[in-house]
Protein backbone atom coordinates (compact mmCIF):
# COMPACT_ATOMS: atom_id res chain seq x y z
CA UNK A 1 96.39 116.20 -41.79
CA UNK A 2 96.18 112.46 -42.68
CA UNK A 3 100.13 112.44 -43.36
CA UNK A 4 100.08 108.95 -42.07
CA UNK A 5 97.64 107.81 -45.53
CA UNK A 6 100.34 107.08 -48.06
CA UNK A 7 102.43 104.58 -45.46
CA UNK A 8 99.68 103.09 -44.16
CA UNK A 9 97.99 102.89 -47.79
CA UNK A 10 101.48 100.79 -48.54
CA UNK A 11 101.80 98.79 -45.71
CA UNK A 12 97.73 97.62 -46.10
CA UNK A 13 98.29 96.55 -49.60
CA UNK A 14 101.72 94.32 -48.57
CA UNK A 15 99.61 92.39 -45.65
CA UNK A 16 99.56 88.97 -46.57
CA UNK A 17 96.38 87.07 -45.86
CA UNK A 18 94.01 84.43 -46.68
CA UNK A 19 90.92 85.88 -45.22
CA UNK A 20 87.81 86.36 -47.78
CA UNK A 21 87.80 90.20 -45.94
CA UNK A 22 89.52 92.27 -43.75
CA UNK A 23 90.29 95.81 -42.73
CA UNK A 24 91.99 98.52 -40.70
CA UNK A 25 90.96 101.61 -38.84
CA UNK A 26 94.13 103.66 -37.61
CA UNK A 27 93.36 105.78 -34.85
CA UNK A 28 95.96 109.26 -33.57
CA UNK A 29 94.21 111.12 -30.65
CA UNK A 30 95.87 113.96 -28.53
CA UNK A 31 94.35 115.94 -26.05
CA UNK A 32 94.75 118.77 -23.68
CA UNK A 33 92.77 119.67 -20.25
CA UNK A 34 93.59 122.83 -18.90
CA UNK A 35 91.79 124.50 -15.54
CA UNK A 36 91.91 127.78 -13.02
CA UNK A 37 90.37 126.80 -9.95
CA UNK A 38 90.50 129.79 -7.37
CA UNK A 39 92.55 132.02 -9.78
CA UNK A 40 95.17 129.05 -9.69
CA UNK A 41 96.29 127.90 -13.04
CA UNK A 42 96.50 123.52 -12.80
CA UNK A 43 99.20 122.35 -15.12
CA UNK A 44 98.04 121.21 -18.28
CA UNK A 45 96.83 117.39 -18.97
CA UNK A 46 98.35 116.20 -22.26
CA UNK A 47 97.79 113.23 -23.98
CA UNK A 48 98.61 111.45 -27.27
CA UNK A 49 97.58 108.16 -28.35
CA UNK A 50 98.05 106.13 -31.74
CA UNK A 51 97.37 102.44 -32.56
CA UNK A 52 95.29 100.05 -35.35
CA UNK A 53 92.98 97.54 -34.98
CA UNK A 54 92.58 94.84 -37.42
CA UNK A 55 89.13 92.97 -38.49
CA UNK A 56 88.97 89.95 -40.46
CA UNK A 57 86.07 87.82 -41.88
CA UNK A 58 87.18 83.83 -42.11
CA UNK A 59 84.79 81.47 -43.39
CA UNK A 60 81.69 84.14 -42.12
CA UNK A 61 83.14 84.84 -38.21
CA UNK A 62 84.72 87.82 -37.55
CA UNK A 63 87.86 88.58 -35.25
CA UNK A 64 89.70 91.56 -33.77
CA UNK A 65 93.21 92.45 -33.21
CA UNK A 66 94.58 95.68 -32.19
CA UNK A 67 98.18 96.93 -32.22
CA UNK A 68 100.45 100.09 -31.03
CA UNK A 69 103.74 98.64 -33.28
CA UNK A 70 102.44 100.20 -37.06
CA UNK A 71 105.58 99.21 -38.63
CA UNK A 72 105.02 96.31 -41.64
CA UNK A 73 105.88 93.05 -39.23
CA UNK A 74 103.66 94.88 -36.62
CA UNK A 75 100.70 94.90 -38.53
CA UNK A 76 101.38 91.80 -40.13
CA UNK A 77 101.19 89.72 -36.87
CA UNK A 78 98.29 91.56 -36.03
CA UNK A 79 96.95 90.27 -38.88
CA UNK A 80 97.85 86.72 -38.30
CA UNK A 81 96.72 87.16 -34.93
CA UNK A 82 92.83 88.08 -35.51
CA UNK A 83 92.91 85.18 -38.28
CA UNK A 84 93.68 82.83 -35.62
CA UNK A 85 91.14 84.19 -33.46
CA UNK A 86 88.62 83.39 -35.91
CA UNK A 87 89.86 80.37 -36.80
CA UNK A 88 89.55 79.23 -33.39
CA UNK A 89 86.31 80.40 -32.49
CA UNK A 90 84.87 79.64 -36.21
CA UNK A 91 83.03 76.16 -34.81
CA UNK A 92 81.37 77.80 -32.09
CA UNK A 93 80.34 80.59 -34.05
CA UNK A 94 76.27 81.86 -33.76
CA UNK A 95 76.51 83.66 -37.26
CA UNK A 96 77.82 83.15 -40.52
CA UNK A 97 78.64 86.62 -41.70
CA UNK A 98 79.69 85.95 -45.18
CA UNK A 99 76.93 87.37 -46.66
CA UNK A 100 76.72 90.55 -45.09
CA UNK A 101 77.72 93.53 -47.18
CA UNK A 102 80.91 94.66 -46.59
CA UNK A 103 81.75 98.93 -47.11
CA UNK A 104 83.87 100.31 -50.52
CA UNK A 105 83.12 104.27 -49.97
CA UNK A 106 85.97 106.78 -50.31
CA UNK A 107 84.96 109.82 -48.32
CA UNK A 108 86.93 112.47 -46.04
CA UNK A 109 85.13 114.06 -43.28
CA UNK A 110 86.09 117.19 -41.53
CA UNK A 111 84.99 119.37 -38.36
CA UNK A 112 84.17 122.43 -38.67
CA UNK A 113 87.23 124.25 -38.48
CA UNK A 114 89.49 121.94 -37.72
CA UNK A 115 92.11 123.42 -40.40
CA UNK A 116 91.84 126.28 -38.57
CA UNK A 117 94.70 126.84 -35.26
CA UNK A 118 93.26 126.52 -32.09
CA UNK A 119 94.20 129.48 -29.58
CA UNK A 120 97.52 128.85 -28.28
CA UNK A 121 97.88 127.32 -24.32
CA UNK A 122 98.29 130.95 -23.62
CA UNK A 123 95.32 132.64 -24.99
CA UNK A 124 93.29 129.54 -23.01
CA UNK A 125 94.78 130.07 -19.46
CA UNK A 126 94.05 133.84 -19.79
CA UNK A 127 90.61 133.48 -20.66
CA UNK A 128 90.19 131.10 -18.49
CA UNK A 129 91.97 133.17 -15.59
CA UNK A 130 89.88 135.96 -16.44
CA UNK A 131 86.46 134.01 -15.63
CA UNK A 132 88.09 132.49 -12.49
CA UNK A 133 88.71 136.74 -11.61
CA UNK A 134 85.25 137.61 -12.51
CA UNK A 135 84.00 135.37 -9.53
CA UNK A 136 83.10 137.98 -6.99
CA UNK A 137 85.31 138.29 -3.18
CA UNK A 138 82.78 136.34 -0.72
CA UNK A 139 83.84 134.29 1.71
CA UNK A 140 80.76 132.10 0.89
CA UNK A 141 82.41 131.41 -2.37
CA UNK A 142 84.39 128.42 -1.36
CA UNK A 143 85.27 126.91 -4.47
CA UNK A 144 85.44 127.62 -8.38
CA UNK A 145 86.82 126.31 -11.61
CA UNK A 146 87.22 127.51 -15.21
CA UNK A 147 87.81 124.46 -17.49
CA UNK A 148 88.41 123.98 -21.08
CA UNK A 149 89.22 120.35 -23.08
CA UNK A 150 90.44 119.84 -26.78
CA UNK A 151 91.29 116.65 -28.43
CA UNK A 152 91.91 115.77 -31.76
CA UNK A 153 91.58 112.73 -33.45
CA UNK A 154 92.30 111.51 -36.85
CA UNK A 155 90.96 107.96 -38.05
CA UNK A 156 91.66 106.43 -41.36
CA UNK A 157 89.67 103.16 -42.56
CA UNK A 158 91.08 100.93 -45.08
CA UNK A 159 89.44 97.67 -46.19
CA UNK A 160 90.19 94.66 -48.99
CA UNK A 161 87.27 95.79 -50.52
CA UNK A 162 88.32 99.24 -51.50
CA UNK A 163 87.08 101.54 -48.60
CA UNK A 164 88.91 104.41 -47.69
CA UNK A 165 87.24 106.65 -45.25
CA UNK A 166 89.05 109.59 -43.29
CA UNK A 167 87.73 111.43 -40.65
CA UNK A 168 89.53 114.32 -38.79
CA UNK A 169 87.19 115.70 -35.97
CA UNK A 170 88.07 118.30 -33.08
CA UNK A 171 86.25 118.25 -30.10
CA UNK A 172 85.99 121.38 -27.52
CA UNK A 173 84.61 121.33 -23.74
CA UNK A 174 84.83 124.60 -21.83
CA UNK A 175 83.30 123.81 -18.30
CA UNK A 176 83.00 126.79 -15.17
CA UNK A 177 80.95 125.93 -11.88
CA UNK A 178 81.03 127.59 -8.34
CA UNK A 179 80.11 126.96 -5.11
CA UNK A 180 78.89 128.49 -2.22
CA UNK A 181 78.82 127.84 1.35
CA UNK A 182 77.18 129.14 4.21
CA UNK A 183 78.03 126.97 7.37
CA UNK A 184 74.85 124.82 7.37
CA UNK A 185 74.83 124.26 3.59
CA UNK A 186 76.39 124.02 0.04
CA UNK A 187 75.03 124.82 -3.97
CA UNK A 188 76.87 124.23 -7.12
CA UNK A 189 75.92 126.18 -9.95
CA UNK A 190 77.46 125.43 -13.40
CA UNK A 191 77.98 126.28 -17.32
CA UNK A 192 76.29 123.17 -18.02
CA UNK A 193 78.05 121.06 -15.66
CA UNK A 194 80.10 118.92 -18.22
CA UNK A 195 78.06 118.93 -20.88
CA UNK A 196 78.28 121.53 -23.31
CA UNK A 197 80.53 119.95 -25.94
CA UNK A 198 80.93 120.64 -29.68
CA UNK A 199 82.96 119.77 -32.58
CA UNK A 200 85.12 123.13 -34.01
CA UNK A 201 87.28 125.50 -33.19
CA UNK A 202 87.52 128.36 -31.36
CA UNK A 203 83.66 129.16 -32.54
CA UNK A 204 82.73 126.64 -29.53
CA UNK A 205 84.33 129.04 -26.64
CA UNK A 206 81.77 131.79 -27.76
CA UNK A 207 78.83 129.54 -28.52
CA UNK A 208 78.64 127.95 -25.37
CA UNK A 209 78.52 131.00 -23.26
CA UNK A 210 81.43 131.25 -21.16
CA UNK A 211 82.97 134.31 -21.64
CA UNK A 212 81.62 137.06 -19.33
CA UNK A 213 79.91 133.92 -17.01
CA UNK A 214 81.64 133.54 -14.12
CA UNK A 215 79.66 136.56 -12.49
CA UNK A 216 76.28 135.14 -13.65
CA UNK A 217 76.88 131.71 -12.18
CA UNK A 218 78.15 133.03 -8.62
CA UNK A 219 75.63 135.07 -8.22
CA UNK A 220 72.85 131.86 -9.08
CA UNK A 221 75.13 129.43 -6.32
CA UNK A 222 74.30 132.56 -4.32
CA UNK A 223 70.68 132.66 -4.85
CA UNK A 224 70.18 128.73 -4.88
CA UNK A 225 71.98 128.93 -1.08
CA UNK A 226 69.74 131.64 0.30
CA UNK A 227 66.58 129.76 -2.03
CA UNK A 228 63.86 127.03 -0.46
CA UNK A 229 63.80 123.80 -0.88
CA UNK A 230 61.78 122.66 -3.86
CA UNK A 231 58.01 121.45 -3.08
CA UNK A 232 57.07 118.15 -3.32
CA UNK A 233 54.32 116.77 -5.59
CA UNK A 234 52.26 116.61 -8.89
CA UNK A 235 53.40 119.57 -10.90
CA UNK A 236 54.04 120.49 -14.91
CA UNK A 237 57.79 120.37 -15.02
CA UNK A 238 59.89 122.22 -17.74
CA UNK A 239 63.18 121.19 -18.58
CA UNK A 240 65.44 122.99 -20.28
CA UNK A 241 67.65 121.46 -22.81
CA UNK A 242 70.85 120.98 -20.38
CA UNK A 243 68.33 118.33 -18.72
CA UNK A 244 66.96 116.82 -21.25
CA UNK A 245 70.20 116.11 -22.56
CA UNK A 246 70.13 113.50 -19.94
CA UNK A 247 66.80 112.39 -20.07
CA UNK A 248 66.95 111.96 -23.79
CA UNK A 249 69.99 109.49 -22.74
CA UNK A 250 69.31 107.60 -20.08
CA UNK A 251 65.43 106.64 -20.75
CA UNK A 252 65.56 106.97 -24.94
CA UNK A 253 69.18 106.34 -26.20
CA UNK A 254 69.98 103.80 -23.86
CA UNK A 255 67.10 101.70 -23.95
CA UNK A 256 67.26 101.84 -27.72
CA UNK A 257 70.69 100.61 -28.18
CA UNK A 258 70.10 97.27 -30.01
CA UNK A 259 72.38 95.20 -28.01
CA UNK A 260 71.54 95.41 -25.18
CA UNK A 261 67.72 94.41 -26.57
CA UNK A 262 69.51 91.55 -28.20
CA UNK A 263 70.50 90.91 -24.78
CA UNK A 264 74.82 91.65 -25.02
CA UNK A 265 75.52 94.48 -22.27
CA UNK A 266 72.98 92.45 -19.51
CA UNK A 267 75.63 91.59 -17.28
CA UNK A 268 77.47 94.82 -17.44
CA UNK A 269 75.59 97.90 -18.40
CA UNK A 270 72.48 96.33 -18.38
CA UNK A 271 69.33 95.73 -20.72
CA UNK A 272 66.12 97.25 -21.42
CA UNK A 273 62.50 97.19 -20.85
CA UNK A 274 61.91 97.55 -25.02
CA UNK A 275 61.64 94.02 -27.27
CA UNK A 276 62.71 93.60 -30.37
CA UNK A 277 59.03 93.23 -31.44
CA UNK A 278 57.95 96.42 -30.21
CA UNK A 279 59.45 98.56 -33.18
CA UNK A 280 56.70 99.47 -35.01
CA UNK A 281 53.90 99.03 -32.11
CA UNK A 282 54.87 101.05 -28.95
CA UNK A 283 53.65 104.17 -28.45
CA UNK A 284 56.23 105.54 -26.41
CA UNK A 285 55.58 108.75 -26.12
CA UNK A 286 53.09 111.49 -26.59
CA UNK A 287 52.59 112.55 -30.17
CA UNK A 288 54.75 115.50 -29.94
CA UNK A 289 57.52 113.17 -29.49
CA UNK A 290 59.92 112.93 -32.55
CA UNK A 291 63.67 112.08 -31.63
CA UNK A 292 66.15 111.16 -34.83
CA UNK A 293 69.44 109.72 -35.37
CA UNK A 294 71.17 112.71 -36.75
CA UNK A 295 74.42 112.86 -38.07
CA UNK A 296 74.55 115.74 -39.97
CA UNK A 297 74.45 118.98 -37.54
CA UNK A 298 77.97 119.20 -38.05
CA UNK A 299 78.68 120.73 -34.20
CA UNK A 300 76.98 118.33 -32.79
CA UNK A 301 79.40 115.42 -30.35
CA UNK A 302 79.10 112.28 -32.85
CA UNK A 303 78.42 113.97 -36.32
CA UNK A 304 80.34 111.91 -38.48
CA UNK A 305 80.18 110.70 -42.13
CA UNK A 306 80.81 107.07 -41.92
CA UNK A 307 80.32 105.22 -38.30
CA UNK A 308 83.70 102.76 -37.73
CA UNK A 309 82.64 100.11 -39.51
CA UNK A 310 82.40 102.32 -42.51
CA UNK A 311 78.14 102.07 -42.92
CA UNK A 312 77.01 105.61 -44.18
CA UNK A 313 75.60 107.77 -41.69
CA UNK A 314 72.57 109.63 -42.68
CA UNK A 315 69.56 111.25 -40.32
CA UNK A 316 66.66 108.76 -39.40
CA UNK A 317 64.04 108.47 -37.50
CA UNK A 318 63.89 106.36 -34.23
CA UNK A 319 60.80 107.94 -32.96
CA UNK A 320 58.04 109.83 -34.84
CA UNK A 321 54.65 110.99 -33.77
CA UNK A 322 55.55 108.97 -30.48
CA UNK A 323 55.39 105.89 -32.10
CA UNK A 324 58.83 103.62 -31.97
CA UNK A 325 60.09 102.86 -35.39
CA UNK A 326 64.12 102.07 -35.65
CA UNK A 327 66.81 100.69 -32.47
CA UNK A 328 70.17 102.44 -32.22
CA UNK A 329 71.96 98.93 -34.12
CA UNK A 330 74.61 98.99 -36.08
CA UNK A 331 75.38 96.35 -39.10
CA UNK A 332 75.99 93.47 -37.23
CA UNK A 333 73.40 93.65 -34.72
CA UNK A 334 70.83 94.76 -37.65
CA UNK A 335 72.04 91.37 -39.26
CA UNK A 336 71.43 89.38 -36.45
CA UNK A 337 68.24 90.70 -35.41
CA UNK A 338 66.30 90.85 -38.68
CA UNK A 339 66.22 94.90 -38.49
CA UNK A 340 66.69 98.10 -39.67
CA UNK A 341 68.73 100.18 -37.64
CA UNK A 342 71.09 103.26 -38.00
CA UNK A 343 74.97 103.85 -38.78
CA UNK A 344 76.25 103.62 -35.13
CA UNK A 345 78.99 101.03 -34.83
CA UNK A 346 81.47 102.89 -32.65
CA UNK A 347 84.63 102.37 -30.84
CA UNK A 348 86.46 104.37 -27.97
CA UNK A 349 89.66 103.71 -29.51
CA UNK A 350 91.75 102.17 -31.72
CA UNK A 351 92.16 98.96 -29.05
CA UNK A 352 88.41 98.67 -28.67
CA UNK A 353 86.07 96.68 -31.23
CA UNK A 354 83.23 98.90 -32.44
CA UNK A 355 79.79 98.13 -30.76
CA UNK A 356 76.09 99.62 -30.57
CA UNK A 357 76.70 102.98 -29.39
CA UNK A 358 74.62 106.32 -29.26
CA UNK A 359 75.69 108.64 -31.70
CA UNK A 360 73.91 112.23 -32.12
CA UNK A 361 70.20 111.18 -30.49
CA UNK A 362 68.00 114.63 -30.81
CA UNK A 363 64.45 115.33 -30.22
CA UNK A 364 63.10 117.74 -33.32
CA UNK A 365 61.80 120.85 -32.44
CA UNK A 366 57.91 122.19 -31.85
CA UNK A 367 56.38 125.31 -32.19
CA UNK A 368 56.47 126.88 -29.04
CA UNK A 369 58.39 129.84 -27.51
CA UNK A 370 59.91 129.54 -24.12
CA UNK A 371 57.54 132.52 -23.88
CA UNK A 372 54.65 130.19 -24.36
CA UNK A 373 55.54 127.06 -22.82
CA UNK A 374 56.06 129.01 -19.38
CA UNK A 375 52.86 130.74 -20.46
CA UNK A 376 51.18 127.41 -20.65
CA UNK A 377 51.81 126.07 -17.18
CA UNK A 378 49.48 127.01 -14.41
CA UNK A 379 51.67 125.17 -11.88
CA UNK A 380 54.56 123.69 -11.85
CA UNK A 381 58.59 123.96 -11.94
CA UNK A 382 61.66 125.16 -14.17
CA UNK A 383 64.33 122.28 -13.82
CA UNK A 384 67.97 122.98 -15.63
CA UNK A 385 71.34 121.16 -15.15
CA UNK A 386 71.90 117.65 -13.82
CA UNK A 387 73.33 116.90 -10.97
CA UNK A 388 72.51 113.72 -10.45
CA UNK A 389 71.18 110.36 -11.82
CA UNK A 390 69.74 106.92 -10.80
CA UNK A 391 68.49 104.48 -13.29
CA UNK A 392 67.42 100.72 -12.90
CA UNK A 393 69.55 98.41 -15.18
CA UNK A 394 66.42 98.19 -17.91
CA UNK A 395 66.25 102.03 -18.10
CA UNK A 396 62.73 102.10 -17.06
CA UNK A 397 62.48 103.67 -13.57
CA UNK A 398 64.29 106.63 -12.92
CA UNK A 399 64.82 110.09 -10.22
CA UNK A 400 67.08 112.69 -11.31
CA UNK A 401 68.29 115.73 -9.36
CA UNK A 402 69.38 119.44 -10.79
CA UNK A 403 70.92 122.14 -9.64
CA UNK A 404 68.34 125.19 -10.63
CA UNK A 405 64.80 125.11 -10.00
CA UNK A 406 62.10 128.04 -10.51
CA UNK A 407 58.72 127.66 -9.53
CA UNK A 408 55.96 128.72 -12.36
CA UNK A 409 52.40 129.85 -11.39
CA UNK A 410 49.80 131.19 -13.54
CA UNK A 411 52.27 131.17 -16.44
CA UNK A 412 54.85 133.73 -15.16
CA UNK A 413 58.51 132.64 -13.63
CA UNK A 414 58.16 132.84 -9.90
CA UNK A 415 61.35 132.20 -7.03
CA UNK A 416 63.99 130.29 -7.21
CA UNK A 417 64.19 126.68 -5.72
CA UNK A 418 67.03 124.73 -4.68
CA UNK A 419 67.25 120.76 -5.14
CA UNK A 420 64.56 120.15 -7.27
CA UNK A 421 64.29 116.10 -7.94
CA UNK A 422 61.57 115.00 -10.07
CA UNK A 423 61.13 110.71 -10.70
CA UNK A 424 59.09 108.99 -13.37
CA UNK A 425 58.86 105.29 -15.10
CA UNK A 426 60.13 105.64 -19.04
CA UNK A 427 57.74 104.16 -19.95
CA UNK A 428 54.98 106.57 -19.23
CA UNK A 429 56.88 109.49 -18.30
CA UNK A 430 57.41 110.16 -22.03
CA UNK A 431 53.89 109.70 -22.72
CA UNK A 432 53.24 112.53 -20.03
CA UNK A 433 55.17 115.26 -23.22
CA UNK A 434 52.34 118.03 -23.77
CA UNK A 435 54.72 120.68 -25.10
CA UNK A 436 57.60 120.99 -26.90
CA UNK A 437 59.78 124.23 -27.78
CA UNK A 438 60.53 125.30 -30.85
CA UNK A 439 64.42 126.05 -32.63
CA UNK A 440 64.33 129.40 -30.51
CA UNK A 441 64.75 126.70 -27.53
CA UNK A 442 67.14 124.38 -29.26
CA UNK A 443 70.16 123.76 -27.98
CA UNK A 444 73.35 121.52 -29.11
CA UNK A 445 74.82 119.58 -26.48
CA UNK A 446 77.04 116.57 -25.44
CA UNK A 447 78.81 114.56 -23.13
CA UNK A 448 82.50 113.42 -23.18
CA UNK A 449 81.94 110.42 -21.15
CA UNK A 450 79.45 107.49 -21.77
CA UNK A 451 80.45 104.41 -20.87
CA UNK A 452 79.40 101.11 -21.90
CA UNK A 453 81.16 97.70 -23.12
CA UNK A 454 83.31 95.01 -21.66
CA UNK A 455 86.15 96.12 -21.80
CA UNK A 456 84.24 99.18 -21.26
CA UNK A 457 84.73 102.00 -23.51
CA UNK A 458 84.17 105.56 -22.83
CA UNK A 459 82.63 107.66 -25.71
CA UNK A 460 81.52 110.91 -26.73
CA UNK A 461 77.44 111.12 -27.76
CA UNK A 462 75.63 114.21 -28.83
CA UNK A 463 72.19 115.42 -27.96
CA UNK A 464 70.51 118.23 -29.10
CA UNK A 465 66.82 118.88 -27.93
CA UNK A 466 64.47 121.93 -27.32
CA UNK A 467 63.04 122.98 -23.47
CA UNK A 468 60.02 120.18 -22.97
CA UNK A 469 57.16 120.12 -20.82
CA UNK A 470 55.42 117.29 -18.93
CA UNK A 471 52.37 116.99 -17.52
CA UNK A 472 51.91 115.86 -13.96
CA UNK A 473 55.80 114.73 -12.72
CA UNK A 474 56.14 113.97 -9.23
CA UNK A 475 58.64 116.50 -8.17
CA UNK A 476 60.54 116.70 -4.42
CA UNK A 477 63.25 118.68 -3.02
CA UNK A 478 66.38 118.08 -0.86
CA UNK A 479 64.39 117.07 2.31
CA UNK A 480 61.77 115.04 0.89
């Protein structure tokens, strides 16, 4: 583990360079994707990746330049390269940057684990064959897959001022999902459809469920194909924390990102329907509502000590008592907007430039039981797993689709309920929180793949959040 320190450690204090700063973050990722879909094993996906990028600071504007050739010369010119970017930008710059603090820390940073071997290619395709087996012999059964991802990375950060920051992270996805069929119509059910991801080791297999599942989630594509559609209306709507996962992303973590406030991902990604000037004014959510920045659950998708810029990453909140207090910004967009904001500079890779990203983006638990929060409903609907998402481009207005519905009446669990939608503005929909479930309830998720950036870069966020409930959603089903 960081064998590569020494060399590059060398080869960083040779560079030649008149810049007043400048750094390097070395990147080595390798992954592996392995699947059984319909008691077929897929050949394995491998990957390995390894490259730098350089950052410089000339005269207060900052350039990039990233490189695959590591050798002396190689990052040398890489070097020279970013210093002429900056040079020839430097009279059309917007900020002057030479004031802005610049990181020293040396600190290592480890997943859980990660010293630890990872079962062998072997062990994987058996336990994943054995899920794929458990799926029962019915003809309405017309697909399944058992998955399972792994990748590795290792990122060292160097600077001129000092810094030395390692990070070695592993990051585990097992995935399993049926469907059924029955001539007139089809249901997916899922482990959490892709989004039950952890940092660890072998720890992450049993935590997330899978082993002993595959029965479990054919027989729910069964009973979602035989169920009714979902009803359509004003009903209390309970999500469970494989949903909010997704609503904590698209209409909190999203909108919050400080670049796109600033106005930077409008033409791609899009913007948002918060201003810079509501932080500290906004009420945007119920009082219940409390979501942090929180780096230090150390499963968690983007717990990390140090974001890639090397800022120190520590827990804060963005939203407390439903009043908005911090933007996801990291150093340079804090700079230029006047703000605090959190440690969430992040790049995809070692060719990417680190931007405003979400990180780990949690809401803090309550004090409810599920007991109690189906207890609490009179009417309304169970919601869990996404299966699908629409957003406008200011993450405002929004209708999202799952794959499991229950109905709830008189606080008891009633039948089961297949395509339940439900639709709501951001804005208020948050406001609509009346309960929130307590750590019983909590649950530690994350995706593999948000995107964002031009050139866009695909990154791995965290959420962790409790089961919620919300007054008055307007809910529909699959033939509304």
């Amino acid at each position: 583990m960081f064998d590569s320190t020494p060399l590059l450690q060398q080869r960083f204090a040779a560079l030649r360079s008149r810049a007043e700063f400048f750094s390097l973050r070395h990147v080595r990722q390798s992954s592996q994707h392995l699947a059984v879909r319909k008691n077929v094993a897929e050949p394995p996906s491998l990957s390995t990746d390894e490259g730098v990028m350089i950052t410089v600071r000339v005269y207060g504007v900052e350039a990039y330049a990233a490189t695959g050739d590591l050798s002396q010369a190689g990052l040398q010119q890489a070097l020279e390269r970013a210093e002429s970017h900056a040079r020839g930008i430097a009279s059309h710059a917007l900020l002057d940057l030479r004031e802005q603090p610049v990181a020293s820390a040396r600190f290592d940073y480890l997943s859980p684990d990660v010293q630890q071997a990872f079962p062998s290619l072997a062990d994987c395709y058996q336990l994943l064959a054995d899920e794929s087996a458990s799926v029962p012999a019915d003809p309405r059964f017309v697909s399944w897959y058992a998955g399972l991802g792994v990748t590795h990375v290792e990122q060292i950060y160097l600077n001129s001022a000092g810094a030395q920051i390692r990070q070695a992270q592993r990051f585990v996805f097992p995935g399993l999902s049926v469907t059924a069929f029955d001539d007139s119509d089809s249901q997916t059910r899922s482990l959490g459809r892709e989004n039950f991801g952890q940092q660890g080791g072998a720890d992450v297999i049993s935590r997330c469920g899978i082993v002993g599942a595959g029965a479990q989630v054919a027989d729910q594509a069964l009973q979602l194909l035989l169920a009714p559609n979902a009803p359509q209306g004003k009903r209390d709507l309970l999500l469970t924390p494989d949903q909010m996962m997704l609503q904590i992303h698209e209409s909190i973590g999203h909108p919050l990102e400080l670049d796109r406030i600033l106005g930077d991902e409008r033409n791609y990604a899009g913007t948002s329907f918060v201003k810079a000037e509501d932080f500290g004014h906004l009420q945007y959510g119920s009082r219940l509502l409390n979501v942090t920045f929180d780096p230090d659950i150390p499963e968690e998708l983007a717990s990390y000590s140090h974001d890639d810029d090397g800022t120190a990453a520590s827990k804060q909140f963005l939203i407390r008592d439903g009043l908005l207090v911090r933007p996801l910004g990291g150093a340079l967009s804090q700079f230029r907007a006047g703000m605090d904001g959190v440690a969430n500079s992040r790049a995809a890779s070692w060719n990417r430039a680190p931007i405003d990203r979400m990180a780990n983006l949690n809401i803090e638990p309550g004090n409810q039981s599920q007991a109690q929060l189906i207890a609490g409903i009179e009417c309304g609907i169970l919601m869990s797993t996404n299966r699908s998402w629409s957003i406008d481009d200011a993450r405002n207005k929004f209708q999202f689709g799952c794959e499991w519905g229950q109905l709830i009446e008189d606080g008891e669990l009633k039948g089961v309920v297949k395509n339940p939608n439900y639709r709501g503005i951001s804005s208020g929909f948050w406001k609509n929180l009346c309960a929130v479930g307590d750590a019983s309830t909590f649950q530690v998720l994350g995706t593999p793949n948000c995107g964002k950036g031009e050139p866009n870069q695909v990154i791995r966020v965290g959420h962790a959040s409790p089961s919620c409930v919300f007054s008055q959603i307007d809910v529909f089903g699959g033939d509304a």
